[in-house]
Protein backbone atom coordinates (compact mmCIF):
# COMPACT_ATOMS: atom_id res chain seq x y z
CA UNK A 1 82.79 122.08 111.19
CA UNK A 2 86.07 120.33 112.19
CA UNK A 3 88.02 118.76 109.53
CA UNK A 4 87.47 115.13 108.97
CA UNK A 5 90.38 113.03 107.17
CA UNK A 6 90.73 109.32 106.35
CA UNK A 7 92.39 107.00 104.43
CA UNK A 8 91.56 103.01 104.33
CA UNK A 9 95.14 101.91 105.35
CA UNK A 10 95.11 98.26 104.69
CA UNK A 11 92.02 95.66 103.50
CA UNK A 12 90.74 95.53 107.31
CA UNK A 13 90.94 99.04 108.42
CA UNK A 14 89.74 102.70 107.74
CA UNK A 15 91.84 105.36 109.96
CA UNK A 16 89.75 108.46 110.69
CA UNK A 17 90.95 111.74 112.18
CA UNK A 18 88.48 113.79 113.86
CA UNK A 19 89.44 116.81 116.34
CA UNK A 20 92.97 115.35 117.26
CA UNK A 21 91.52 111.53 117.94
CA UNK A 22 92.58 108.95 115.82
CA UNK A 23 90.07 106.34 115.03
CA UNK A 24 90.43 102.77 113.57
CA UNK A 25 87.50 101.12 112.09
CA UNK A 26 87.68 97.69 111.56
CA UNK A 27 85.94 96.32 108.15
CA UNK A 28 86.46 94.60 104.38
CA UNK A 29 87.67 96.18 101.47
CA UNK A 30 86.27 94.59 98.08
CA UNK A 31 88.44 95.20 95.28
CA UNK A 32 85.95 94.82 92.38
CA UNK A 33 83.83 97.11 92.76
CA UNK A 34 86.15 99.15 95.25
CA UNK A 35 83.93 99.39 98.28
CA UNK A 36 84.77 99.44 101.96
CA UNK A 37 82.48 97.75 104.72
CA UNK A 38 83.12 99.69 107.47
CA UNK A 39 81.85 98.30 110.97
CA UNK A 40 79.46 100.98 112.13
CA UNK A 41 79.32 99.23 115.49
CA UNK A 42 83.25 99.98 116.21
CA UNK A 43 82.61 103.61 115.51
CA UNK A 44 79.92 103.61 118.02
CA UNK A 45 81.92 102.49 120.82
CA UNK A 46 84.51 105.18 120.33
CA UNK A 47 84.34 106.99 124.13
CA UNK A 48 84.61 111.33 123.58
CA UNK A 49 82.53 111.85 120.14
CA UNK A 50 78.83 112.52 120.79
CA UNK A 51 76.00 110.68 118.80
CA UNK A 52 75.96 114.16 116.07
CA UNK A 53 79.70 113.77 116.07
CA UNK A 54 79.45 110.18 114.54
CA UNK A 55 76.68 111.00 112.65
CA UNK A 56 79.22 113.86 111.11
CA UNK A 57 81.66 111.35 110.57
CA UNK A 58 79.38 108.68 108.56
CA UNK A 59 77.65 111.46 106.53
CA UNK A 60 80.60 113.19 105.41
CA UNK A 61 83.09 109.87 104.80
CA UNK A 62 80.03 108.50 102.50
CA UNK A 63 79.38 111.29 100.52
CA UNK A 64 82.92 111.86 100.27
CA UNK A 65 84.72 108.93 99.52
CA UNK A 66 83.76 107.79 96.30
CA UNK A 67 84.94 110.73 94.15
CA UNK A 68 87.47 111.39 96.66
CA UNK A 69 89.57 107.79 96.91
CA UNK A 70 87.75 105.92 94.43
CA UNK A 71 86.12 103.60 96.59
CA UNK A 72 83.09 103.91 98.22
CA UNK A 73 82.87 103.63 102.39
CA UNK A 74 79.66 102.16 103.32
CA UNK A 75 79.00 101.91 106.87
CA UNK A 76 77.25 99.06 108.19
């Protein structure tokens, strides 16, 4: 599996780095409880990643991001 790496760099966006690309995903951060709304459409118009690329991405940031930043990433 290639490594997958994010980090929610301000309240309206979630940077993802997948196989050299750099992806921004637009969305909401909600301080209380700390959750990110990530827009799942935005990730599916990202040209070079297949659909079991993206579904890589979205299984592994959700599982992940809770005990990993503290907030969770839901994608919808």
């Amino acid at each position: 599996m290639d490594k997958i790496t994010y980090s929610i760099i301000s309240r309206g966006e979630l940077k993802i780095k997948y196989k050299g690309k750099s992806i921004i995903i637009t969305g909401e951060l909600i301080f209380n409880p700390p959750i990110f709304y990530a827009d799942l459409i935005v990730l599916e118009k990202i040209k070079g990643l297949n659909y079991k690329e993206k579904k890589q991405i979205v299984e592994f940031i959700k599982k992940d991001s809770l005990k990993n930043i503290g907030t969770e990433i839901i994608f919808d």
